[in-house]
N, C-alpha and C. Protein backbone atom coordinates (compact mmCIF):
# COMPACT_ATOMS: atom_id res chain seq x y z
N UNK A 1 72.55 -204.18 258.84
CA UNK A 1 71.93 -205.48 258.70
C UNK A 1 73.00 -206.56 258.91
N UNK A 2 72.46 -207.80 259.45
CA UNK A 2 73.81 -208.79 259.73
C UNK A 2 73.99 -209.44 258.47
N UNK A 3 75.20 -210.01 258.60
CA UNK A 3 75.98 -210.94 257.24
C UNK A 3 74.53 -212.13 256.87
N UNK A 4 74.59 -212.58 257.89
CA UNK A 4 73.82 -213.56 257.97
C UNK A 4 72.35 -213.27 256.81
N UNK A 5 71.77 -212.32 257.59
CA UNK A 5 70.05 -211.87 256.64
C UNK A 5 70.71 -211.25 255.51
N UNK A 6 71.92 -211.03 255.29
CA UNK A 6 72.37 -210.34 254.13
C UNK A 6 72.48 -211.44 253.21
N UNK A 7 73.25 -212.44 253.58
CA UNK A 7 73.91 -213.77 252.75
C UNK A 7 72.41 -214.19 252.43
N UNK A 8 71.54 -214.41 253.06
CA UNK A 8 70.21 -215.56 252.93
C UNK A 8 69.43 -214.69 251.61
N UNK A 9 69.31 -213.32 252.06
CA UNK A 9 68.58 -212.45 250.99
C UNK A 9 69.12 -212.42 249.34
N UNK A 10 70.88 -212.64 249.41
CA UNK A 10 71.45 -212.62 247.98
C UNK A 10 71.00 -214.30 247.62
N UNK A 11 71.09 -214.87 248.31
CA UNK A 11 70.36 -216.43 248.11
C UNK A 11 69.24 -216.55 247.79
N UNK A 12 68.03 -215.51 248.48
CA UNK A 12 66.77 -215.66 248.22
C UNK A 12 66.56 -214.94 246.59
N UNK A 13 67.39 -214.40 245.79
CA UNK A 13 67.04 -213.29 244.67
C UNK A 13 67.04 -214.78 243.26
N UNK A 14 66.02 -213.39 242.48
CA UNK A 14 65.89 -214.38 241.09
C UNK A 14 66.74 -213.70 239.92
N UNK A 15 67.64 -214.28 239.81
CA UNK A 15 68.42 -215.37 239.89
C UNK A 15 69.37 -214.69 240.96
N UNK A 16 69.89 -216.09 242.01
CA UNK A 16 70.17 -215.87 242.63
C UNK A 16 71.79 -215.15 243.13
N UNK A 17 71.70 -214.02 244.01
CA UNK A 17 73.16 -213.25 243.31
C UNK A 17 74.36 -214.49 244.23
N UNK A 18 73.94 -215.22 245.07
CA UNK A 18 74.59 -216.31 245.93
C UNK A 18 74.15 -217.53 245.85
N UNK A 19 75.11 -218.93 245.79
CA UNK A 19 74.36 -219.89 245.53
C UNK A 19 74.43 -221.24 246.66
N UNK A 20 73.71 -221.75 247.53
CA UNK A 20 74.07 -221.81 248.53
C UNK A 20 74.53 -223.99 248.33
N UNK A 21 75.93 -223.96 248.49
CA UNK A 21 76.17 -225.82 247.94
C UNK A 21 75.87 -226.19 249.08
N UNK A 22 75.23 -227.82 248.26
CA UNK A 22 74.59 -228.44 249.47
C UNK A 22 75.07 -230.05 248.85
N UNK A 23 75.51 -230.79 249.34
CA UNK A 23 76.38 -231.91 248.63
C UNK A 23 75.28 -232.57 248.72
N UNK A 24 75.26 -233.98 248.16
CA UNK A 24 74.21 -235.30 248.06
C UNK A 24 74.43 -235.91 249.49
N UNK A 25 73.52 -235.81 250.15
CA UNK A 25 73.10 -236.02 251.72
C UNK A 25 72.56 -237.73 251.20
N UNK A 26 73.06 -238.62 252.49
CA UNK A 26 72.27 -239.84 251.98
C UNK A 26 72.21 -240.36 253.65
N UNK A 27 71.27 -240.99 253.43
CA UNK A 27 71.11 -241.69 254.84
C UNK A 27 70.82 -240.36 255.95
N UNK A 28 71.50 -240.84 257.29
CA UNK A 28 71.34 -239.60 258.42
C UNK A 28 72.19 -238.59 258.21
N UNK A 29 72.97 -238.63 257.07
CA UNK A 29 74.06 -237.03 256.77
C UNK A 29 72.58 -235.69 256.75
N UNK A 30 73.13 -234.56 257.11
CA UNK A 30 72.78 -233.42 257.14
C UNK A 30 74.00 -232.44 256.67
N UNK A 31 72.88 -231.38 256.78
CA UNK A 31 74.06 -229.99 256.53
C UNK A 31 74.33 -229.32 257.87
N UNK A 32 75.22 -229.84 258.45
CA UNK A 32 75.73 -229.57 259.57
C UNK A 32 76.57 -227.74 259.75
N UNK A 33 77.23 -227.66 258.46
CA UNK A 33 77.88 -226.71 258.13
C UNK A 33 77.33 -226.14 257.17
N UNK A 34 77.47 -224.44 257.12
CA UNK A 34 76.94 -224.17 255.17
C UNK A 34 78.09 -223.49 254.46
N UNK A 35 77.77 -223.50 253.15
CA UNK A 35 78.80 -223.24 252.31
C UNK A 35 78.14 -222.26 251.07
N UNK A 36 78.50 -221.68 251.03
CA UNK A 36 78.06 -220.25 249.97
C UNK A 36 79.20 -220.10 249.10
N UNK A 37 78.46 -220.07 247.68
CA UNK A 37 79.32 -219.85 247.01
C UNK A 37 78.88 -218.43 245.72
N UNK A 38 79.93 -217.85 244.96
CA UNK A 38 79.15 -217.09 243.79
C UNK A 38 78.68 -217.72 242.74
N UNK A 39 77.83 -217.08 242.06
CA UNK A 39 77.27 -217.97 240.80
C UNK A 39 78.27 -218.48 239.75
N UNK A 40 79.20 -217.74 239.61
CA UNK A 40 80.45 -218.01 238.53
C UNK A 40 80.89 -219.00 239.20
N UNK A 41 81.68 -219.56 240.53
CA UNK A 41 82.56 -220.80 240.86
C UNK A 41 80.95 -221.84 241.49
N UNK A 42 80.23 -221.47 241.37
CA UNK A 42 78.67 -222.41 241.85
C UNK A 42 78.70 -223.27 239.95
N UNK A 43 78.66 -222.41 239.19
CA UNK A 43 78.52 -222.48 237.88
C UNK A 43 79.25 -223.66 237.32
N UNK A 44 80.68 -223.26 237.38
CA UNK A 44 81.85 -223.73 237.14
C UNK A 44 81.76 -225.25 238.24
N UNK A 45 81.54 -225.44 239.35
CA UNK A 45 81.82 -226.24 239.74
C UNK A 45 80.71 -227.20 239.77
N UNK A 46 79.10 -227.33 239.01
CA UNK A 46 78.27 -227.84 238.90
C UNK A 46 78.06 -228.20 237.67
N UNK A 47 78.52 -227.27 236.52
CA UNK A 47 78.30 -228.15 235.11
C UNK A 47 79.09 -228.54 234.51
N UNK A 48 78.99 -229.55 234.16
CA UNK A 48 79.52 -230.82 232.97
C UNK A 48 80.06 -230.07 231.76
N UNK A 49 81.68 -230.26 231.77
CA UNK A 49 82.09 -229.89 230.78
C UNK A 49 82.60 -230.84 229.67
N UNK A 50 83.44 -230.87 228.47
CA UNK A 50 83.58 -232.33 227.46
C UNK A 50 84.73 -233.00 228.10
N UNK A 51 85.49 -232.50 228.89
CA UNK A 51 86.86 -233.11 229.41
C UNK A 51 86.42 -234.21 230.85
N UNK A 52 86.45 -235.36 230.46
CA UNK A 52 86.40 -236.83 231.57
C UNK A 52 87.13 -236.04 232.76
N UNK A 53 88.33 -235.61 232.58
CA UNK A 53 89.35 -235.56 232.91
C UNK A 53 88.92 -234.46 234.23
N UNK A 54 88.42 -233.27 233.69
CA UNK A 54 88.07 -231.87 234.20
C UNK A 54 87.11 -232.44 235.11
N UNK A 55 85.77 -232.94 234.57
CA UNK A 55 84.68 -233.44 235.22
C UNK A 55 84.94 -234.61 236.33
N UNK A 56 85.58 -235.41 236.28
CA UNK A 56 86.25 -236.17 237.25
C UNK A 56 86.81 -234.88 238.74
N UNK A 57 87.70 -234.29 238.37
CA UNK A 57 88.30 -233.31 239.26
C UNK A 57 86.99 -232.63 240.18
N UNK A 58 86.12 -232.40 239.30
CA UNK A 58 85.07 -231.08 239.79
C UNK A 58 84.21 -232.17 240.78
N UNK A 59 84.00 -233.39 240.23
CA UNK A 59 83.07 -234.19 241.05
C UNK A 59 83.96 -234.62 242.38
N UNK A 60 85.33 -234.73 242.54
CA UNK A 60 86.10 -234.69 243.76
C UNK A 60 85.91 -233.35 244.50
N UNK A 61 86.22 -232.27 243.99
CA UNK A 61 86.15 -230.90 244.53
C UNK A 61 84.37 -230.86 245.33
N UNK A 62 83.70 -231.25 244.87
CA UNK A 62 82.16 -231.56 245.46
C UNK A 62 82.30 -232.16 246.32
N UNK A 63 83.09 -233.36 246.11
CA UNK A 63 83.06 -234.33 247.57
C UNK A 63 83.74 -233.75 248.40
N UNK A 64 84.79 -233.04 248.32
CA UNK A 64 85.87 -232.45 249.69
C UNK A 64 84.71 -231.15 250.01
N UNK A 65 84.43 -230.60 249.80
CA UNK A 65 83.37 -229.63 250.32
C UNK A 65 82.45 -230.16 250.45
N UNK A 66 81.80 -231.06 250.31
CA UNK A 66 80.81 -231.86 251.02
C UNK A 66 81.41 -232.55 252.42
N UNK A 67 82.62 -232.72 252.49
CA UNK A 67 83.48 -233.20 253.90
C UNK A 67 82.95 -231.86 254.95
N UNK A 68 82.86 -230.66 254.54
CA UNK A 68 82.99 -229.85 255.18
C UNK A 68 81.21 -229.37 255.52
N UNK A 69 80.94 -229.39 254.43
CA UNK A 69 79.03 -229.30 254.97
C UNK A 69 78.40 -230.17 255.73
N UNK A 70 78.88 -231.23 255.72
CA UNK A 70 78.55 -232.39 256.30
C UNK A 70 79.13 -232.41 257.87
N UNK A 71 79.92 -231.81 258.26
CA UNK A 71 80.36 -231.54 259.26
C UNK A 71 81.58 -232.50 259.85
N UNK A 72 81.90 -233.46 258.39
CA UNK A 72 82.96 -234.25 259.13
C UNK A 72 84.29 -233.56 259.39
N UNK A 73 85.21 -234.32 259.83
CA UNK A 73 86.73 -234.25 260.56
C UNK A 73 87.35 -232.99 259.26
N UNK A 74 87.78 -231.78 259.45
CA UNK A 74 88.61 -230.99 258.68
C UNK A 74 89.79 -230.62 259.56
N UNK A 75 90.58 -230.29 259.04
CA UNK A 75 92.01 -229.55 259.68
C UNK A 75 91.90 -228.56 258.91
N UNK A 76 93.06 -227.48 259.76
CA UNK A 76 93.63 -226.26 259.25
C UNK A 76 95.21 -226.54 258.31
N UNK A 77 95.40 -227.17 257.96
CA UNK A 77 96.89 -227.71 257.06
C UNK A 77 96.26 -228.20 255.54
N UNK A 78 95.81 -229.49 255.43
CA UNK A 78 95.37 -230.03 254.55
C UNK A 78 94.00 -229.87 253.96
N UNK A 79 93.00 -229.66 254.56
CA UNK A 79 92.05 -229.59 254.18
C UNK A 79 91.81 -228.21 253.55
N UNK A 80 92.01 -227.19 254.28
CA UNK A 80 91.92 -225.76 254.74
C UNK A 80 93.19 -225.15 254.87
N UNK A 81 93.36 -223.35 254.63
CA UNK A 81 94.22 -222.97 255.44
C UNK A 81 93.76 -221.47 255.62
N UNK A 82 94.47 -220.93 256.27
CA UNK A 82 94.30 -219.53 256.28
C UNK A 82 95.71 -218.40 255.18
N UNK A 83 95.16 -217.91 254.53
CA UNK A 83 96.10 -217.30 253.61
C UNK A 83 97.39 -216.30 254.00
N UNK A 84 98.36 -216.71 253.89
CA UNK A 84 99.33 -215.51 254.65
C UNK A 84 99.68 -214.55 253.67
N UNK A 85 99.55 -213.34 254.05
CA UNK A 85 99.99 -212.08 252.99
C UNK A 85 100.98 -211.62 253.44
N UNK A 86 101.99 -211.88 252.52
CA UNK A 86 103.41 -211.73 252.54
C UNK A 86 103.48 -210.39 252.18
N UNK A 87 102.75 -209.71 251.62
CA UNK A 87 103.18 -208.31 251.53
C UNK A 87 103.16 -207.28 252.53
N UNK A 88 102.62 -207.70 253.86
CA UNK A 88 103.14 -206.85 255.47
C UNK A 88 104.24 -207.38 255.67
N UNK A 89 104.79 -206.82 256.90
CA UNK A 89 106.02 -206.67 257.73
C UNK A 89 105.64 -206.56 259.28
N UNK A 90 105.67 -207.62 259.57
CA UNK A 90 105.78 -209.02 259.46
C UNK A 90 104.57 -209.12 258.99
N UNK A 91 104.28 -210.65 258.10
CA UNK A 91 103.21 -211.15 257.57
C UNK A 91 102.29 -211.67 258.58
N UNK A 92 100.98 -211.49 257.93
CA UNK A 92 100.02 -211.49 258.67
C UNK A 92 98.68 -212.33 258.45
N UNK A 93 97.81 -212.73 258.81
CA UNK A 93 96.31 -213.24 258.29
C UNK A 93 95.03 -212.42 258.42
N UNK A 94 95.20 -211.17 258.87
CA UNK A 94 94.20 -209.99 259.58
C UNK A 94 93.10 -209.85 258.69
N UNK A 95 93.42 -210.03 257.09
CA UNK A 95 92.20 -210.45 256.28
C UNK A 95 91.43 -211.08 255.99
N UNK A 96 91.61 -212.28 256.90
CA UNK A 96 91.06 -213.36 257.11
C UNK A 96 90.26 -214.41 255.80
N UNK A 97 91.10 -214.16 254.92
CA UNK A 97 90.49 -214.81 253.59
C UNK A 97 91.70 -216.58 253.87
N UNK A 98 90.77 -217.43 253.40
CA UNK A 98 91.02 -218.59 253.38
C UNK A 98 91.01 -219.74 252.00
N UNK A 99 91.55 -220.77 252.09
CA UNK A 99 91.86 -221.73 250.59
C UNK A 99 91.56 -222.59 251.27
N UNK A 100 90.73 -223.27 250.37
CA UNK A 100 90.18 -225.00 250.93
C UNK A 100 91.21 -225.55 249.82
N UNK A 101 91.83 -226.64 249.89
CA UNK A 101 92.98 -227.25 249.03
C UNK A 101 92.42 -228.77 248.96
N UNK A 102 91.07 -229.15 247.86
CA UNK A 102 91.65 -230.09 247.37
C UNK A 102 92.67 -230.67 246.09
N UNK A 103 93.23 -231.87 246.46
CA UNK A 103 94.13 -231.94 246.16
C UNK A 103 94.30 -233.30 245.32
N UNK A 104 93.07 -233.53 244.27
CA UNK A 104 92.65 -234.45 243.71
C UNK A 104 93.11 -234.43 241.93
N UNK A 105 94.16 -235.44 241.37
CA UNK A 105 94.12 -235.42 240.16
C UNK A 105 94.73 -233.95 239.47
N UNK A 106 94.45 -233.51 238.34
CA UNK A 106 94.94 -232.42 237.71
C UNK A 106 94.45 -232.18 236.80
N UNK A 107 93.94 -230.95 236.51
CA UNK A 107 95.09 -229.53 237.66
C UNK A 107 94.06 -229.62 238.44
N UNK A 108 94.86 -229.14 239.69
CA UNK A 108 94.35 -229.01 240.74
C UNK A 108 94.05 -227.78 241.31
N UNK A 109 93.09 -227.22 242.02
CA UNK A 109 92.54 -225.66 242.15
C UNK A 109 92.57 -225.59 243.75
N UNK A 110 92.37 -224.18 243.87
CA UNK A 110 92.56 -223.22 245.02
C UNK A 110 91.18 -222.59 245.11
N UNK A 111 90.61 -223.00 246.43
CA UNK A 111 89.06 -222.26 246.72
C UNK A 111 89.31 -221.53 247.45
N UNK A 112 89.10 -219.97 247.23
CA UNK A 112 89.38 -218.69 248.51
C UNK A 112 88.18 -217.71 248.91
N UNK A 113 88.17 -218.10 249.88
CA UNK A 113 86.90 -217.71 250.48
C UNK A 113 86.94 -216.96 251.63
N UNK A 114 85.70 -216.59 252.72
CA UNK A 114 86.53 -216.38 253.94
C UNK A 114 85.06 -216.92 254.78
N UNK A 115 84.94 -216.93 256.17
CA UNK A 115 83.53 -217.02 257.39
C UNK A 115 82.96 -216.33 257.14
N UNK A 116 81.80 -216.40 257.09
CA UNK A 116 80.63 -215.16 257.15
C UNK A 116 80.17 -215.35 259.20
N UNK A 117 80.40 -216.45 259.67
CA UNK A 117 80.29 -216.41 260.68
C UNK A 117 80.61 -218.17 261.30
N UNK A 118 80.65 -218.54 262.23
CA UNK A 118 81.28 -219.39 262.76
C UNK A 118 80.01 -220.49 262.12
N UNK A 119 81.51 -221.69 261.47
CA UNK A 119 80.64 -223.15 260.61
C UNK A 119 79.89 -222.05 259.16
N UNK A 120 80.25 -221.01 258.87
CA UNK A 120 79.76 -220.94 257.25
C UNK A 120 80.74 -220.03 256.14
N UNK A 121 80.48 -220.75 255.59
CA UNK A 121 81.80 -220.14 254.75
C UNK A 121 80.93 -219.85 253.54
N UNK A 122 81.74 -218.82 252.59
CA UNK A 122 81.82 -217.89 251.53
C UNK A 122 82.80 -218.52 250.84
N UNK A 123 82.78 -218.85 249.63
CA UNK A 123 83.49 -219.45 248.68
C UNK A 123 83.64 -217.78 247.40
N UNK A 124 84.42 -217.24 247.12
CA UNK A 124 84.94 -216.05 246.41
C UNK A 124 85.16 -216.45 245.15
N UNK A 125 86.39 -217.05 245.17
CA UNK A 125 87.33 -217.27 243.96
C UNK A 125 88.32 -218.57 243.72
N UNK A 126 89.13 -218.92 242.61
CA UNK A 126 89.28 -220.20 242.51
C UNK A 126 90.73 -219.59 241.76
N UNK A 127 92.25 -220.26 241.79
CA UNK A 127 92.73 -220.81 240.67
C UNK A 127 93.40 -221.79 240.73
N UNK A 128 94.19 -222.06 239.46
CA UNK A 128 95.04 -223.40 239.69
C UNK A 128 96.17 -223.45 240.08
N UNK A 129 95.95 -224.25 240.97
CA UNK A 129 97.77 -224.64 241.93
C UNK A 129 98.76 -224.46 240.63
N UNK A 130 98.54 -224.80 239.80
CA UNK A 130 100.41 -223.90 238.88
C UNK A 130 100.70 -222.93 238.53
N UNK A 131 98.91 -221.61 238.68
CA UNK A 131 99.29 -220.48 238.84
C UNK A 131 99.66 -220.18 239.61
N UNK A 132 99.39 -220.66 240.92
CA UNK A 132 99.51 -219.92 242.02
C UNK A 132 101.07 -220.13 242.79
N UNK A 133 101.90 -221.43 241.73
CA UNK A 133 102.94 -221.91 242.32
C UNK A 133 104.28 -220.19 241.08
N UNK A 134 103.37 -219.94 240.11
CA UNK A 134 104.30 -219.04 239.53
C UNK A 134 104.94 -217.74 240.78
N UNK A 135 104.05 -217.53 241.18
CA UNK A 135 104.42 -216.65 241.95
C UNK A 135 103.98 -216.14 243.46
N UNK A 136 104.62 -215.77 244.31
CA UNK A 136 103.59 -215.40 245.78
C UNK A 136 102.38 -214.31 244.86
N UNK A 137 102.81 -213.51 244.64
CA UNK A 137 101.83 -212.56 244.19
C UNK A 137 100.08 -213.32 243.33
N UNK A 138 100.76 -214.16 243.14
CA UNK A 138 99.20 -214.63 242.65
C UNK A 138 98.41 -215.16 243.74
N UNK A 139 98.68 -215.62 244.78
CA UNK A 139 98.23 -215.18 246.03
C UNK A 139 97.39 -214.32 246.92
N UNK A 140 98.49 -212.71 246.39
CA UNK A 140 97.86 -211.66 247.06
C UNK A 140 96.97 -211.49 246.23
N UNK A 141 96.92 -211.91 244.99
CA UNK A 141 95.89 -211.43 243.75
C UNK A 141 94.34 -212.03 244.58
N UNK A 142 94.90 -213.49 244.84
CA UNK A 142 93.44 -214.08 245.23
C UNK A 142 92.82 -213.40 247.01
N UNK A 143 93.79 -212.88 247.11
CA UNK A 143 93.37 -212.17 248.94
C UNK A 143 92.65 -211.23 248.45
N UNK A 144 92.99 -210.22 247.38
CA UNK A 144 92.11 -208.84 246.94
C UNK A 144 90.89 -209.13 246.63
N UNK A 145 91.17 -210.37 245.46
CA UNK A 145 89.81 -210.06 244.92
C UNK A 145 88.44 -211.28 245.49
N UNK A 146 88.84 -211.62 246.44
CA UNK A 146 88.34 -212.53 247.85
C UNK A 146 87.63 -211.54 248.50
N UNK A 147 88.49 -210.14 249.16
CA UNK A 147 87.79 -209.24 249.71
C UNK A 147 86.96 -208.27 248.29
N UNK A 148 86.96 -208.24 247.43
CA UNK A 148 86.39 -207.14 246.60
C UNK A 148 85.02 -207.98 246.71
N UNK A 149 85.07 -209.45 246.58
CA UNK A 149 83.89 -209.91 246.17
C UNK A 149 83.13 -209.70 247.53
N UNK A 150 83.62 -209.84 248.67
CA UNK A 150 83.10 -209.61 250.54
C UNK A 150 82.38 -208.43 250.45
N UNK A 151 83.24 -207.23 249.52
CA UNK A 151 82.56 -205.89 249.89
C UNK A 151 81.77 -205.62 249.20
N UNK A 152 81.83 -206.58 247.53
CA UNK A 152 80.33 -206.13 246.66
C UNK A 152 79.27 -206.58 247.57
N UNK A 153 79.56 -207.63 248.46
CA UNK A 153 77.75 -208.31 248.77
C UNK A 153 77.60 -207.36 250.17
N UNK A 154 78.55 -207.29 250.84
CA UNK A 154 78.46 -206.79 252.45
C UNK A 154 79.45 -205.68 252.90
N UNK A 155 79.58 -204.82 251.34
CA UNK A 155 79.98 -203.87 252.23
C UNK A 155 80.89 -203.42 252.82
N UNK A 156 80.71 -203.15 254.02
CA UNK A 156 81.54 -202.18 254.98
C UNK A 156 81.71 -203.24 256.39
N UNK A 157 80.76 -204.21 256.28
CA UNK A 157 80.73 -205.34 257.17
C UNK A 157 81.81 -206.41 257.26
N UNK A 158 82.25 -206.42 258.45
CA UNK A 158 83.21 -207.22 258.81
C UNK A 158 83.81 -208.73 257.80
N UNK A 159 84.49 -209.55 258.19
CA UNK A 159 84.18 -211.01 257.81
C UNK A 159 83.99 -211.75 259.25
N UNK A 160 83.41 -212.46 259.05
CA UNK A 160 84.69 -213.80 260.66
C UNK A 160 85.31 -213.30 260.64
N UNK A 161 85.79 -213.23 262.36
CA UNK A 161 86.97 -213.65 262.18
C UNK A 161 87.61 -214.49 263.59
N UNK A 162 88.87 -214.78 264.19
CA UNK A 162 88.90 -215.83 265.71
C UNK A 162 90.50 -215.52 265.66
N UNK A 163 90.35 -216.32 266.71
CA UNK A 163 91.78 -216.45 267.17
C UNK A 163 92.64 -217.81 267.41
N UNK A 164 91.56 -218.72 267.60
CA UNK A 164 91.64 -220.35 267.13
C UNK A 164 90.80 -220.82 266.45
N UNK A 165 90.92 -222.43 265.74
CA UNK A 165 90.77 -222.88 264.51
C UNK A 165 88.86 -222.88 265.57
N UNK A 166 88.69 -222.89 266.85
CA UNK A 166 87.57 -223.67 267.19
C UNK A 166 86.50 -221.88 267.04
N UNK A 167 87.10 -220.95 266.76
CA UNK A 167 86.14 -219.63 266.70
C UNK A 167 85.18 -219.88 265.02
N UNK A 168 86.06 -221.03 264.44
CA UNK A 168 85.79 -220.85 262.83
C UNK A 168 85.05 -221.71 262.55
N UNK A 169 85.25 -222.85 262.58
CA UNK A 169 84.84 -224.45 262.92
C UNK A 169 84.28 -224.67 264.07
N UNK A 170 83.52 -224.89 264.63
CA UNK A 170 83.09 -225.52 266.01
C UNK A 170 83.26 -226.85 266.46
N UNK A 171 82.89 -227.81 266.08
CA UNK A 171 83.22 -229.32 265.87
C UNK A 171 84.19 -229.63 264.68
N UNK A 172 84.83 -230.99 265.47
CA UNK A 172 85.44 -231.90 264.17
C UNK A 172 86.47 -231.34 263.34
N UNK A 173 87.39 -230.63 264.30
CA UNK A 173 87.99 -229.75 263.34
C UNK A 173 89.59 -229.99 263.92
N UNK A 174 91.06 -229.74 263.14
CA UNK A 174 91.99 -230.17 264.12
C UNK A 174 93.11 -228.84 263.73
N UNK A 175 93.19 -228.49 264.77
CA UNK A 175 94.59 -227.49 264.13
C UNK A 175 95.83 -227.70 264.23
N UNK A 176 96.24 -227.77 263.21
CA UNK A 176 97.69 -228.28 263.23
C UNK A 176 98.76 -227.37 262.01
N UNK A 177 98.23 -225.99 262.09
CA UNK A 177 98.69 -225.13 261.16
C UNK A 177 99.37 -224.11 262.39
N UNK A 178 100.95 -224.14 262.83
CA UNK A 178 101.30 -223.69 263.58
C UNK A 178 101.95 -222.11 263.43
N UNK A 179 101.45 -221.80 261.46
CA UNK A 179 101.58 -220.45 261.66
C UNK A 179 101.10 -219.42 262.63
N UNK A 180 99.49 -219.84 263.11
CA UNK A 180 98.64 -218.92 263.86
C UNK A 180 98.54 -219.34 265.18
């Protein structure tokens, strides 16, 4: 079965095992792009917690992924990146798991996800930029369990994957990440 009727079906379940974000559209905005996320970081990133502080952050983190559903201007550096796993020789991206980096206020978090197919992304897992600054390995932590969450929903099935930023993104997109 494809990713695609696979992703829509964990979306279609009660309660749903996928939750599909859709930012506040106003005027002629659409969902140009889609964005899938799990119920735990769908959860986490939709309800109101007691901290101004926290809730401020989460309502930015909405808007930068709404940059991306919406189909405006993203790059591969700042906006986005592709994850390098330092634990090959030579390092590599062949897993194709990815971090959207906004970079709003504090603490600031790490979204790792990967394509389910060109313009839609899978949102996995999340942590905070000062874990992730303790060590590379917290890193590879988020590449594993990025793919564990890929293979609970799909398996044995591929992710995305390309060879330029335009196989991933189609429009509006700029690469300027000269690892790949």
């Amino acid at each position: 079965m494809s990713t695609i009727i696979t992703l829509v079906a964990h979306e279609g379940t009660n309660p749903p095992r996928l939750r599909r974000f859709v930012p506040r559209l106003l005027g002629h905005e659409k969902e140009r792009r889609k964005m899938t996320l799990t119920p735990e970081l769908y959860d986490w990133l939709m309800a109101p917690v007691a901290s101004e502080q926290l809730n401020r952050v989460k309502a930015q983190i909405r808007t930068h992924l709404g940059q991306f559903v919406k189909g405006l201007r993203v790059d591969d550096c700042r906006f986005m990146k592709r994850v390098e796993d330092r634990r090959r020789r030579p390092s590599d991206f062949s897993h194709e798991v990815w971090s959207i980096s906004p970079r709003f206020g504090s603490p600031q978090h790490r979204l790792f996800g990967t394509f389910v197919t060109q313009d839609w992304f899978l949102l996995c897992t999340k942590q905070s930029r000062d874990r992730l600054d303790e060590h590379d390995n917290r890193w590879h932590t988020e590449i594993d369990m990025t793919l564990r969450v890929w293979k609970h929903f799909f398996g044995t099935c591929r992710q995305h994957s390309g060879t330029q930023l335009r196989d991933y993104i189609a429009l509006n997109a700029d690469h300027c990440d000269d690892r790949w």
